[in-house]
Protein backbone atom coordinates (compact mmCIF):
# COMPACT_ATOMS: atom_id res chain seq x y z
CA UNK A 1 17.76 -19.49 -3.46
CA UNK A 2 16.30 -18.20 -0.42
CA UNK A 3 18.87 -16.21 1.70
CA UNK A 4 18.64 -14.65 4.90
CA UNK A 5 20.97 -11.67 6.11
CA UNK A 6 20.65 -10.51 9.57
CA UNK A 7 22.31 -8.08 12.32
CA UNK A 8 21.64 -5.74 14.28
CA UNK A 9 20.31 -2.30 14.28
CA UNK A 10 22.29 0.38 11.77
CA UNK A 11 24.37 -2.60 10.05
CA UNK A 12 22.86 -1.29 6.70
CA UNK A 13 20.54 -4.46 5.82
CA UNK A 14 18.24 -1.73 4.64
CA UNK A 15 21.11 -0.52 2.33
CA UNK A 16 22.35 -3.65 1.37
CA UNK A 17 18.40 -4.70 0.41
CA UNK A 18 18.38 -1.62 -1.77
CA UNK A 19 21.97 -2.14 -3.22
CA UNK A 20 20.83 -5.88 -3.93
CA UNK A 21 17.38 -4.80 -5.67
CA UNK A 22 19.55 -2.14 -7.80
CA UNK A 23 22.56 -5.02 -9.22
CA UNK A 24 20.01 -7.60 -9.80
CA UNK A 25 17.61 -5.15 -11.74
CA UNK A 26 21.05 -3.60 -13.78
CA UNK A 27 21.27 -6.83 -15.08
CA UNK A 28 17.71 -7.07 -16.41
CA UNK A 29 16.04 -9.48 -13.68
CA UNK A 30 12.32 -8.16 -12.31
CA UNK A 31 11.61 -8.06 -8.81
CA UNK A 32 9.75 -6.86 -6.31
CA UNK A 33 10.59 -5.30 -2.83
CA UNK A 34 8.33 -5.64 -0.11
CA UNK A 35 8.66 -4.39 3.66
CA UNK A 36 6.83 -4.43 7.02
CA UNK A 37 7.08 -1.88 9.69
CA UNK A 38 9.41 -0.07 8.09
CA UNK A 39 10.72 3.36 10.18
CA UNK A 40 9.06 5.38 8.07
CA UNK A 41 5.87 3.85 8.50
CA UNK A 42 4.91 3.91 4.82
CA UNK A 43 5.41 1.56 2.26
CA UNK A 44 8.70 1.84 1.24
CA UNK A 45 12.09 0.89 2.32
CA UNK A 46 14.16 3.82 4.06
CA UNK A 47 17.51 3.55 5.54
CA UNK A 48 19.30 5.42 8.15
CA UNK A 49 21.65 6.95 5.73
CA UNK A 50 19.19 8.61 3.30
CA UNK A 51 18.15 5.79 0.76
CA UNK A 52 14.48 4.90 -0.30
CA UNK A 53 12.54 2.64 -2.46
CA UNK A 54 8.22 2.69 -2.70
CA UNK A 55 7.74 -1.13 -1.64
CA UNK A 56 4.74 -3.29 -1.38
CA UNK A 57 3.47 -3.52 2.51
CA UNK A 58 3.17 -6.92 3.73
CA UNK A 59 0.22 -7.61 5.87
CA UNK A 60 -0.84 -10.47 7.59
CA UNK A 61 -3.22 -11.86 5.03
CA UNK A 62 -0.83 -11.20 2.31
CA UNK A 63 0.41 -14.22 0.32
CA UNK A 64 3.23 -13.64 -1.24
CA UNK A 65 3.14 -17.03 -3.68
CA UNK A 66 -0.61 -15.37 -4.65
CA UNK A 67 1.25 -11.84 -4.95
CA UNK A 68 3.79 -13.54 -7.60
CA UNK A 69 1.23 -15.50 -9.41
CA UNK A 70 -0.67 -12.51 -10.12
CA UNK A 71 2.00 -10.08 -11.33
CA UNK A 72 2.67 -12.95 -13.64
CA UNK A 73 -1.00 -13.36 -14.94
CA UNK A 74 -0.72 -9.39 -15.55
CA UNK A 75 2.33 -10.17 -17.26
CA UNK A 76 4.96 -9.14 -15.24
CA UNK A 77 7.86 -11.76 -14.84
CA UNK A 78 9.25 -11.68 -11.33
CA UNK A 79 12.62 -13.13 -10.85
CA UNK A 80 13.07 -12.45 -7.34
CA UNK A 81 11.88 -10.45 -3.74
CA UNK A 82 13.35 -8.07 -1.94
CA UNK A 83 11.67 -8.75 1.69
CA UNK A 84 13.01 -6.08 4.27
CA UNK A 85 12.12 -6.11 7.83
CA UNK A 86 11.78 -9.91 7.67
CA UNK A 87 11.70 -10.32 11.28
CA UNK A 88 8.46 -9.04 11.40
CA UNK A 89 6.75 -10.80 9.15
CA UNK A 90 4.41 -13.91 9.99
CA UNK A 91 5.97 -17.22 10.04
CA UNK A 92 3.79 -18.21 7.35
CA UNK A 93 5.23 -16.10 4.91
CA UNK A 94 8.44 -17.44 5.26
CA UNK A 95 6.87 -20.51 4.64
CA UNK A 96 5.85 -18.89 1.33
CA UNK A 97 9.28 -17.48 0.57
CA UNK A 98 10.71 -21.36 0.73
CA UNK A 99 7.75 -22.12 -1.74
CA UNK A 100 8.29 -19.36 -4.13
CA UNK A 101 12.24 -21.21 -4.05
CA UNK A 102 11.79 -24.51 -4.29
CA UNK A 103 8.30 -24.44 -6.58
CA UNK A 104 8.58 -21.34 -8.92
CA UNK A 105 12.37 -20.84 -8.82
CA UNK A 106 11.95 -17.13 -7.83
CA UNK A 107 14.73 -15.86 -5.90
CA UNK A 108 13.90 -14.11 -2.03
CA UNK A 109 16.70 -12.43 -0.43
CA UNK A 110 15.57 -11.64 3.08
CA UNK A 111 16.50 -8.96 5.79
CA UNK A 112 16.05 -8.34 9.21
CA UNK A 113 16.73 -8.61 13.06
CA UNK A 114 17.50 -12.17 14.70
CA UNK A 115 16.01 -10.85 17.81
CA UNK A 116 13.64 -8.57 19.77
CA UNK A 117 14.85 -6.15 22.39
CA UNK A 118 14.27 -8.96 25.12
CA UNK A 119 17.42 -10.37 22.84
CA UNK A 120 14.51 -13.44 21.96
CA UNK A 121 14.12 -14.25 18.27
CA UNK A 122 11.43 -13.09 16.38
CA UNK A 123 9.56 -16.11 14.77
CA UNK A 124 10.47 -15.09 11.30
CA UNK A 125 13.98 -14.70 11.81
CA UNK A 126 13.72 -18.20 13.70
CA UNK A 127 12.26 -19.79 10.74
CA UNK A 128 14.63 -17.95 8.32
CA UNK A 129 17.96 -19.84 10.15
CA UNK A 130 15.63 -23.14 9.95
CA UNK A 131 14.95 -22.66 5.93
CA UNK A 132 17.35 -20.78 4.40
CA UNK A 133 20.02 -22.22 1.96
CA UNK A 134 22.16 -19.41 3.27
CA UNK A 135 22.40 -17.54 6.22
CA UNK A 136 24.55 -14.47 6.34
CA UNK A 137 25.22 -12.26 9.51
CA UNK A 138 25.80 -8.35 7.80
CA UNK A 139 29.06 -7.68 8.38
CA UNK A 140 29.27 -4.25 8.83
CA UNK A 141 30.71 -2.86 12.20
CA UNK A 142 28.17 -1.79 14.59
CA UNK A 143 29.75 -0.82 18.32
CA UNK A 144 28.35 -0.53 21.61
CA UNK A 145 29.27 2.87 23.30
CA UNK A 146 31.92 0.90 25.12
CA UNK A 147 34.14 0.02 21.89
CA UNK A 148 32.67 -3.84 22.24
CA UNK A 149 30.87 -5.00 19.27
CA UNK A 150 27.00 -4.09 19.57
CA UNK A 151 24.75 -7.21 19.20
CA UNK A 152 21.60 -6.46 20.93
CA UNK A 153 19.12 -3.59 20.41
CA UNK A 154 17.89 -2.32 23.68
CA UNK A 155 14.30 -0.83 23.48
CA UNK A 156 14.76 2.67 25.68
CA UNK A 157 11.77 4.33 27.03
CA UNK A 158 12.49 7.52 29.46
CA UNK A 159 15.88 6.63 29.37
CA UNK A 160 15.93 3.04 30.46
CA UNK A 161 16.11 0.25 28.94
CA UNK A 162 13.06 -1.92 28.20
CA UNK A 163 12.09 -5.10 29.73
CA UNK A 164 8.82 -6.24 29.06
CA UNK A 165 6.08 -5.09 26.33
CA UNK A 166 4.84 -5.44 22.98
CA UNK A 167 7.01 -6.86 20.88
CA UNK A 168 7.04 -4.55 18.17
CA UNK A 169 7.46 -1.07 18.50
CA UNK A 170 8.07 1.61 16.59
CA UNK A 171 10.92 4.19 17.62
CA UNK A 172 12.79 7.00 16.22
CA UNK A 173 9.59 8.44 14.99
CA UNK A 174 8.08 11.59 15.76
CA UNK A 175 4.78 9.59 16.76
CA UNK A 176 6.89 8.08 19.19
CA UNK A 177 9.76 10.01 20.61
CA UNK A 178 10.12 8.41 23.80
CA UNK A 179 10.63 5.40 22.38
CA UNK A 180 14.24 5.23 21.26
CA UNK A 181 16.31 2.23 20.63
CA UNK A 182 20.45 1.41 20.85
CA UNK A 183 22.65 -1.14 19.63
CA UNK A 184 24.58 -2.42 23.10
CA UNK A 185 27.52 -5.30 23.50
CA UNK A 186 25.95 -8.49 25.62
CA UNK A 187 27.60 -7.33 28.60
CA UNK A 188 25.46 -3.74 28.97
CA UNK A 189 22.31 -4.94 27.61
CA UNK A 190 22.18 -7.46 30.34
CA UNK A 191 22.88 -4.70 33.02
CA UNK A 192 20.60 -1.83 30.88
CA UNK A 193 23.47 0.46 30.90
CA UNK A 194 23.27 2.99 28.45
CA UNK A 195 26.54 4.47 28.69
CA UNK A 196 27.72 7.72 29.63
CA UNK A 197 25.51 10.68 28.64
């Protein structure tokens, strides 16, 4: 099954990847957990809340079907991925997740953003909602600083909010402190108000 949960910043998909990885190994399935661009710009999953896990890096000429193959020809069964940070991976490799599923019968439970800080989806996630057998928005409350429930992360650089640039950047690091990003309702994305403060 390939399955595809999504929200916005500080939901806890990184948690939830990490919970997931933890119940599926308990019960004696193998996988592996693989991120891209995670915050801590390492490879590993962190979350906001304290959690880690060391996690393979995925690059743009990794393939992940070739990645499962080979752990099995070194004699490692794999039952199923752990992919965090979805939304930034290449389009390609969710093509590969879908043949890992429907070829090898490995499980790939998938995490990320729907969209960029333009509020546009990232290919990935795009191709997730067109693939997946199940799509599931995180349900964990996440508020604008209005009360409203937050749905878009605004990228903020010297205190205003993004319009245009890269794609992906990093924030929240200490390599880039005046990048920052926050979770805002529809309504103050759209008018790049940050809120009292």
């Amino acid at each position: 099954m390939l399955k595809f949960f999504w929200g916005p910043m500080d939901c806890g998909k990184s948690t939830m990847a990490l919970q997931m990885n933890y119940n599926h190994a308990r019960q004696g399935r193998n996988g592996l957990v693989l991120t891209r661009i995670d915050r801590s710009l390492g490879p590993q999953v962190t979350t906001r809340i304290g959690l880690a896990h060391e996690a393979i890096e995925v690059t743009d000429d990794l393939d992940l079907v070739a990645l499962v193959r080979g752990r099995w020809a070194d004699g490692f069964r794999v039952d199923y991925l752990i992919c965090d940070e979805a939304c930034f991976y290449g389009v390609a490799h969710v093509e590969q997740m879908a043949e890992l599923v429907d070829r090898y019968d490995v499980d790939v439970f998938a995490f990320g953003l729907a969209s960029d800080f333009r509020s546009c989806l990232f290919p990935a996630a795009q191709r997730l909602f067109e693939l997946a057998d199940e799509v599931c928005r995180i349900q964990v409350e996440v508020l604008c600083w209005c009360g409203r429930a937050g749905l878009l992360n605004a990228r903020v650089v010297d205190g205003v909010v993004a319009r245009e640039g890269a794609r992906v950047v990093i924030g929240d690091t200490a390599d880039a402190a005046e990048v920052r990003y926050q979770v805002l309702c529809r309504r103050h994305h759209r008018t790049g108000d940050l809120g009292p403060g």
